[in-house]
Protein backbone atom coordinates (compact mmCIF):
# COMPACT_ATOMS: atom_id res chain seq x y z
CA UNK A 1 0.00 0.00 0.00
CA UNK A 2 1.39 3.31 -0.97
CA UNK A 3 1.62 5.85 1.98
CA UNK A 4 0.62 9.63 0.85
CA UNK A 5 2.27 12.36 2.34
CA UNK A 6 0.33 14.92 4.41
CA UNK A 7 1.63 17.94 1.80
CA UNK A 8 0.31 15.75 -0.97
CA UNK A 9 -2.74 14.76 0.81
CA UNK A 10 -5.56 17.87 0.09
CA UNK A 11 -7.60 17.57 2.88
CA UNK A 12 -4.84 17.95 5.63
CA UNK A 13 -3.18 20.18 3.83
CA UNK A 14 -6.14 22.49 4.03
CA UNK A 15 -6.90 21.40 7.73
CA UNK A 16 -3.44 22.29 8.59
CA UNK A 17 -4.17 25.27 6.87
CA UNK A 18 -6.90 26.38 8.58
CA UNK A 19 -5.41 25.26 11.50
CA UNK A 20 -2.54 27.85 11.13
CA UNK A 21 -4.84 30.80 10.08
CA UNK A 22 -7.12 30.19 13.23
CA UNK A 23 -3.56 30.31 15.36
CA UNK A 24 -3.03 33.44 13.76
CA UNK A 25 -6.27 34.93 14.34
CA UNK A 26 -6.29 34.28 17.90
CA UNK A 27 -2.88 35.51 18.51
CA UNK A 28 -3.91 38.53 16.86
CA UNK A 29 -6.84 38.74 19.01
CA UNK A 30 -5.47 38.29 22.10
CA UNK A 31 -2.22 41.14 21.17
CA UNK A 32 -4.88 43.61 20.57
CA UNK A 33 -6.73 43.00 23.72
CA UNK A 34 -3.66 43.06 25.56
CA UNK A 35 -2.80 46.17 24.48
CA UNK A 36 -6.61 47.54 25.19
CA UNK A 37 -6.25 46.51 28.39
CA UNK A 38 -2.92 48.33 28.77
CA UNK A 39 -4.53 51.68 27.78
CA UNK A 40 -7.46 50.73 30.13
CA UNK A 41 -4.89 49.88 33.22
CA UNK A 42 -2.93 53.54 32.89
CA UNK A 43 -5.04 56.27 34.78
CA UNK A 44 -6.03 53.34 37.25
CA UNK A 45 -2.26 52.52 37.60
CA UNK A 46 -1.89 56.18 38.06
CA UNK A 47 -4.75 56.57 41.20
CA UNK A 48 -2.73 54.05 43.70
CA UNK A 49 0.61 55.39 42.34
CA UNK A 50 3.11 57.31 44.92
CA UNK A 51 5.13 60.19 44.79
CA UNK A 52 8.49 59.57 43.92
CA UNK A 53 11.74 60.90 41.63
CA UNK A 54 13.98 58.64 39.50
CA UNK A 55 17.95 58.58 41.13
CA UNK A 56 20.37 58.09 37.41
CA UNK A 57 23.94 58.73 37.19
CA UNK A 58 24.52 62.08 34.91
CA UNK A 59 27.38 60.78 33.57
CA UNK A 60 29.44 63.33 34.76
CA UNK A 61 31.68 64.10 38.16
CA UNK A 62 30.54 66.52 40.51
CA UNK A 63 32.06 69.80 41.09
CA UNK A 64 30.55 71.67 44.03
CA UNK A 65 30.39 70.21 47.43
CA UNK A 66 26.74 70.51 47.58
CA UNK A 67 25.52 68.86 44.64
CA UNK A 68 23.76 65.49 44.81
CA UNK A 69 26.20 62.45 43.90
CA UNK A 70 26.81 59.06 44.79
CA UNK A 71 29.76 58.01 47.35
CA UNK A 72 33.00 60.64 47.13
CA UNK A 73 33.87 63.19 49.80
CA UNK A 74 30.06 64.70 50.93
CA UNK A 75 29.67 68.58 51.89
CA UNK A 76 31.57 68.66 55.42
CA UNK A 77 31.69 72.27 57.08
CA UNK A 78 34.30 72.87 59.25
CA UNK A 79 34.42 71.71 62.89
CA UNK A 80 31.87 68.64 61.69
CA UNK A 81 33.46 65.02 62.28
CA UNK A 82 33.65 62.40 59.93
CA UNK A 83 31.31 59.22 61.19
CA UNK A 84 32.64 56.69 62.63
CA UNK A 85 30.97 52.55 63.36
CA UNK A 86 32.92 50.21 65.64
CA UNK A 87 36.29 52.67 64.89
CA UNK A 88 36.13 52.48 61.10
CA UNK A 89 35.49 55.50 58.92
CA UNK A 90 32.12 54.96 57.66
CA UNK A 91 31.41 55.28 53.98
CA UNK A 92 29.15 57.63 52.32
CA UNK A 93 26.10 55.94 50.51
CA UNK A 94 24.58 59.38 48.78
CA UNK A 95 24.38 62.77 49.21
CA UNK A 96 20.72 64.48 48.04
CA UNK A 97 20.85 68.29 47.25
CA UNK A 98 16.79 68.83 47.74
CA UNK A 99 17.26 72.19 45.35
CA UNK A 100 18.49 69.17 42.99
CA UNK A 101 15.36 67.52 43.14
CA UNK A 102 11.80 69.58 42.07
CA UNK A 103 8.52 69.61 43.16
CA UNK A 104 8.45 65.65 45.15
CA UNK A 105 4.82 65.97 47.21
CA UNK A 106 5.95 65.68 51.29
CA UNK A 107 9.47 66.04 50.64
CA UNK A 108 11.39 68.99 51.26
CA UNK A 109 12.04 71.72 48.74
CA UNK A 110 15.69 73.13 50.26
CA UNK A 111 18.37 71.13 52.24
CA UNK A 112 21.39 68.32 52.16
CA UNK A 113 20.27 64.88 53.17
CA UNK A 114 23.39 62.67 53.51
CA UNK A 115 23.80 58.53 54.12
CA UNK A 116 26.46 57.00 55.87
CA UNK A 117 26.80 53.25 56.33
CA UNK A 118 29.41 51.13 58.67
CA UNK A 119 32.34 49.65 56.28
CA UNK A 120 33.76 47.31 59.12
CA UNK A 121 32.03 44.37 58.18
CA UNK A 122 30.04 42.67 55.05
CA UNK A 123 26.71 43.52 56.12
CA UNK A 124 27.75 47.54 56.27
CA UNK A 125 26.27 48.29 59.15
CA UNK A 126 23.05 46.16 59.48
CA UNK A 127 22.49 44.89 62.34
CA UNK A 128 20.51 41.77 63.80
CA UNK A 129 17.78 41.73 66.39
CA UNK A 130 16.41 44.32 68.30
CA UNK A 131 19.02 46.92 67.29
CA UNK A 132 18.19 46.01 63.32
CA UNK A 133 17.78 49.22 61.40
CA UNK A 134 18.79 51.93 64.14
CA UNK A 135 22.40 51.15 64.17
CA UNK A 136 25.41 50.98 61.61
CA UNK A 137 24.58 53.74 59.79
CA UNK A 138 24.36 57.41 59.67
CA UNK A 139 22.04 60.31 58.41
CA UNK A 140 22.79 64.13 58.68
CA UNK A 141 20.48 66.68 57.45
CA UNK A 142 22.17 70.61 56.46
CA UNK A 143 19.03 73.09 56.40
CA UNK A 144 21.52 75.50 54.36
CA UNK A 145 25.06 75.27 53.40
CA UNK A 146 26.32 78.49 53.69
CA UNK A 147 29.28 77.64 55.15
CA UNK A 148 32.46 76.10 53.41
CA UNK A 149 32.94 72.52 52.46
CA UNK A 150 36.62 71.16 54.09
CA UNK A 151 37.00 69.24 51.08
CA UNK A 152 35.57 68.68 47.19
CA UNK A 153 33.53 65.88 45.81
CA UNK A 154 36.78 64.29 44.30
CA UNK A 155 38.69 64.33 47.84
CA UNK A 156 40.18 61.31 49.49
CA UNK A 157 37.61 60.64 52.59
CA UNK A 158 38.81 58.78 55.97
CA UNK A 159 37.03 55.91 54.78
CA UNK A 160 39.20 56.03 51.31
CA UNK A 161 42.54 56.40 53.27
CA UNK A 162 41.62 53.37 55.49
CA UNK A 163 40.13 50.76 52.98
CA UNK A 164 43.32 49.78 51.94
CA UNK A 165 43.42 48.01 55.36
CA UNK A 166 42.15 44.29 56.45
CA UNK A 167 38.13 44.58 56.96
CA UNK A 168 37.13 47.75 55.41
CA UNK A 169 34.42 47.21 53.04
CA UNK A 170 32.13 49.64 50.86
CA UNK A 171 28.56 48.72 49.88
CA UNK A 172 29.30 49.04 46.43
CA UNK A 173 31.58 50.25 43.47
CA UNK A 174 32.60 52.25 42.27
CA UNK A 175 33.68 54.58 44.93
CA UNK A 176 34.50 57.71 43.96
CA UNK A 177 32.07 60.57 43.50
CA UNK A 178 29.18 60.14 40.19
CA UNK A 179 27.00 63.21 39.99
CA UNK A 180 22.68 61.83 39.82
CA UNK A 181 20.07 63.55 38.54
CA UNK A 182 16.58 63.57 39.37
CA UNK A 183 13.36 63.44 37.76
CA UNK A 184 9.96 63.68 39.60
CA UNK A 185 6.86 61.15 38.41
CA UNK A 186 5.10 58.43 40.04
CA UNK A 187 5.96 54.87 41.17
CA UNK A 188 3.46 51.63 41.45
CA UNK A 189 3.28 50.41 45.58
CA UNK A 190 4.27 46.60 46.22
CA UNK A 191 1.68 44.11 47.22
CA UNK A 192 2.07 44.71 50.89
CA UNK A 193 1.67 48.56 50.31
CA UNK A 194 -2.14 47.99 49.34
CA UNK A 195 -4.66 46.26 49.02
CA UNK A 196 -5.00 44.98 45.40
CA UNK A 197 -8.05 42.59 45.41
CA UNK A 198 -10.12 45.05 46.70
CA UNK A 199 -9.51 47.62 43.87
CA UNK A 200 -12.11 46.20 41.56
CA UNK A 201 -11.62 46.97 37.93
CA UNK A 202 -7.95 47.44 38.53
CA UNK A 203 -7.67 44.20 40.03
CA UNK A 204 -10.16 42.43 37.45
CA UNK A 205 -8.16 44.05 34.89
CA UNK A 206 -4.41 43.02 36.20
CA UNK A 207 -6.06 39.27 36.40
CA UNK A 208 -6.88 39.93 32.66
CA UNK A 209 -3.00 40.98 31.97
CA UNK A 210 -1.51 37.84 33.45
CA UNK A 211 -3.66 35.49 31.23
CA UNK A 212 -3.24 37.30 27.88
CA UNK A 213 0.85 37.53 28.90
CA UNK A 214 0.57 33.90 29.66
CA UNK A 215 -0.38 32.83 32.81
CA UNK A 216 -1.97 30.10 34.28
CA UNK A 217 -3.83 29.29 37.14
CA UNK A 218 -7.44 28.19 38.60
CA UNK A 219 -6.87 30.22 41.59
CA UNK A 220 -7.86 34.39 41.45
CA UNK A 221 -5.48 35.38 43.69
CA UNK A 222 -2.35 33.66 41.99
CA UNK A 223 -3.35 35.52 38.64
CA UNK A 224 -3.70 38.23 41.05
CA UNK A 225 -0.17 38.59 42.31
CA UNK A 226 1.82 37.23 39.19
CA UNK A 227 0.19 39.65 36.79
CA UNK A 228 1.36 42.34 39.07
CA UNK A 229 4.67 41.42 39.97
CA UNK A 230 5.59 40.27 36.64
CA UNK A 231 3.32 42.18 34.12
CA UNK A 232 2.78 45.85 35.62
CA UNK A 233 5.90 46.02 37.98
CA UNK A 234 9.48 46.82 36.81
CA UNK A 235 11.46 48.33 33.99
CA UNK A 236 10.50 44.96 31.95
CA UNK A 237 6.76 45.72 32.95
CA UNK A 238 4.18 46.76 30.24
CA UNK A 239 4.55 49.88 32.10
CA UNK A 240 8.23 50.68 32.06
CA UNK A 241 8.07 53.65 31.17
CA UNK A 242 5.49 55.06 32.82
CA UNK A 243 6.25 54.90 36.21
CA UNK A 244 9.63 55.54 38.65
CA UNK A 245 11.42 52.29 39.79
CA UNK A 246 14.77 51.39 40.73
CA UNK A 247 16.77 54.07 42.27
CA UNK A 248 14.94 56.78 43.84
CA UNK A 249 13.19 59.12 46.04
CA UNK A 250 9.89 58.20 47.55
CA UNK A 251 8.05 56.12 45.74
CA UNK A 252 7.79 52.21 46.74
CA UNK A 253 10.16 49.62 48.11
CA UNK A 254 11.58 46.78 46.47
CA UNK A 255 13.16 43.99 48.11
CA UNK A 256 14.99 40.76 46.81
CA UNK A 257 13.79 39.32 50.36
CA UNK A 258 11.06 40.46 52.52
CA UNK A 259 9.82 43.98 53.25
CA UNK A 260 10.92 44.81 57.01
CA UNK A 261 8.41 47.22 57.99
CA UNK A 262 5.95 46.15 60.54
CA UNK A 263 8.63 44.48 62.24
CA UNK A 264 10.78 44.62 65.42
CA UNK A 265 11.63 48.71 65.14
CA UNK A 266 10.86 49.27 61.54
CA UNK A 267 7.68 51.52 61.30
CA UNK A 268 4.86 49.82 59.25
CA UNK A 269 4.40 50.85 55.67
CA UNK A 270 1.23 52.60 56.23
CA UNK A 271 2.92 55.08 59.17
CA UNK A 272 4.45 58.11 58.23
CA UNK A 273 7.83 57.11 58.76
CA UNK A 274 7.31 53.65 57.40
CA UNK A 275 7.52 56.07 53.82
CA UNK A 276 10.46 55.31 51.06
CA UNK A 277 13.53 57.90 51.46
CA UNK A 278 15.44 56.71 49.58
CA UNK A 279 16.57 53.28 47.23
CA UNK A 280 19.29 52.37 45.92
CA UNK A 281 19.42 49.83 43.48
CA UNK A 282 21.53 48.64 41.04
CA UNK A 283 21.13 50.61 37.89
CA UNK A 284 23.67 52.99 39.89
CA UNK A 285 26.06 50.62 40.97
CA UNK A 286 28.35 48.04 39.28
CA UNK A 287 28.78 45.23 42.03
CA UNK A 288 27.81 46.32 45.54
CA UNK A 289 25.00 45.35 48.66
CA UNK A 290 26.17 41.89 48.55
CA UNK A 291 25.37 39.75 45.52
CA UNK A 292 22.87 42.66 43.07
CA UNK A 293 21.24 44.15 46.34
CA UNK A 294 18.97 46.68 47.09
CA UNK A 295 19.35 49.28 50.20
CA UNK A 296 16.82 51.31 51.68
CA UNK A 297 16.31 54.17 54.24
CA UNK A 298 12.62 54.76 55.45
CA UNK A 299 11.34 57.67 57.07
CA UNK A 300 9.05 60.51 57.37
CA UNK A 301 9.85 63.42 54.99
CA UNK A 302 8.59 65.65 56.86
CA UNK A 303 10.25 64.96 60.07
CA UNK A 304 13.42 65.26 58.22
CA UNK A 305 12.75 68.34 56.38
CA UNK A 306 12.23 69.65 60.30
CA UNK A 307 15.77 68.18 60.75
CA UNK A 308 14.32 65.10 62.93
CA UNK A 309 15.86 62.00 61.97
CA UNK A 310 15.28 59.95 64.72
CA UNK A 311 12.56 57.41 63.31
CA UNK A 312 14.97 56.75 59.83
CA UNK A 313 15.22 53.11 59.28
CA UNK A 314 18.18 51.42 57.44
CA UNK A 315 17.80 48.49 55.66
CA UNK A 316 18.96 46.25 52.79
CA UNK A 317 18.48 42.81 51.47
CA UNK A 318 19.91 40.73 48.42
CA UNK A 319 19.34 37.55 46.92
């Protein structure tokens, strides 16, 4: 008996066929839904949005003592010491000119925030227990800078001059002074931050973005959560470029780990100084915060534009 071949065969050529063009229908479909449901998701994205301004490198190296940067020698007036953790020069995480910044809703307008972490161990400063976020680090706040810097951007620090020497570490590298710049949007809030199931279309709408990007699941809340963390959150998001993430002001926390807050001394996330100060992340860093971490400070704007920084909370996590 001779055997036909399916390309010679006319009926299963034209059931493969039609196979193929009802494929490509339904792909088509479902892309152009997904992207209506995109455009429908944006301005309810937008409502439980935050406050918050991207933190990039400028490219360039600071010049003036007061301008924001990344690690170098920070503004130091005269007479002020240089922080110290277990008798090692601590290192200097960021230094935020608020004139830098713009209009950022509950932060301050004027005024030098600056972020100090202990370099005598690995965990730079973090702590364990009770004592876990209100030790091993360091925050000064300059209402004005009128008076003289002791030293420029580019200048040798006490932590420079001693990390030659056994146990002196820095969070990350490199560690001389890159100039940011800021720019002021809005960021999406993490799972814990609110309360997503009970944000109706939003949430019916985020289920609908998980199946059309692939998803699978009998269970609501599963669709839930993975079309949120993997299809609206993050540069890679469908949302990208609408909203601030990574390093930055404000905004929400990320964590490789677990989110802190609520815990031991860390304010919870819905307190006023359970609020994002700052994140940094590693689109400013090449290696640093052990392996591709992400460190925090959280605090109440407010209280530090009043030059109260006795509720900031340090914190950082990796994978």
């Amino acid at each position: 008996m001779k055997t036909i071949p399916w390309w010679e065969c006319s009926g299963s050529r034209d059931r493969w066929f039609r196979r193929c063009i009802v494929v490509g229908v339904k792909g088509f479909v479902d892309e152009t839904r997904r992207r209506q449901v995109i455009d429908e998701l944006r301005p309810l994205l937008h409502q439980v949005s935050l406050p918050a301004a991207d933190l990039r490198l400028d490219g360039g190296r600071p010049v003036s003592a007061v301008a924001s940067y990344l690690a170098g020698h920070p503004y130091l007036p005269e007479g002020a010491p240089w922080p110290q953790y277990n008798d090692v020069p601590m290192f200097c995480v960021v230094q935020v000119n608020f004139a830098d910044v713009g209009p950022l809703p509950g932060f301050p307008s004027t005024g030098l925030f600056q972020w100090f972490v202990g370099a005598d161990s690995p965990s730079f400063g973090l702590t364990h227990g009770e004592t876990k976020g209100t030790q091993g680090f360091e925050v000064r706040w300059y209402p004005d800078t009128a008076a003289r810097s002791v030293a420029s951007p580019s200048s040798p620090t006490p932590w420079h001059m001693a990390s030659q020497d056994p146990g002196v570490h820095a969070p990350f590298s490199p560690v001389e002074a890159r100039g940011v710049r800021f720019t002021v949007g809005r960021a999406l809030p993490q799972l814990a931050e609110f309360d997503l199931a009970e944000e109706g279309d939003l949430a019916r709408l985020v289920r609908e973005l998980a199946v059309l990007g692939g998803e699978r699941s009998d269970h609501a809340l599963d669709l839930l959560h993975n079309g949120w963390n993997f299809h609206v959150l993050g540069s890679h998001g469908s949302f990208g470029d609408d909203f601030v993430h990574g390093s930055s002001l404000g905004g929400s926390a990320g964590f490789t780990q677990e989110d802190p807050r609520g815990r031991r001394a860390y304010p919870s996330s819905s307190e006023p100084a359970g609020q994002v100060l700052i994140t940094i992340d590693e689109d400013v860093y090449d290696t640093g915060w052990g392996d591709h971490g992400i460190a925090h400070l959280f605090g109440d704007p407010a209280a530090v534009a009043r030059g109260d920084l006795s509720a900031v909370r340090y914190y950082w996590d990796a994978t």
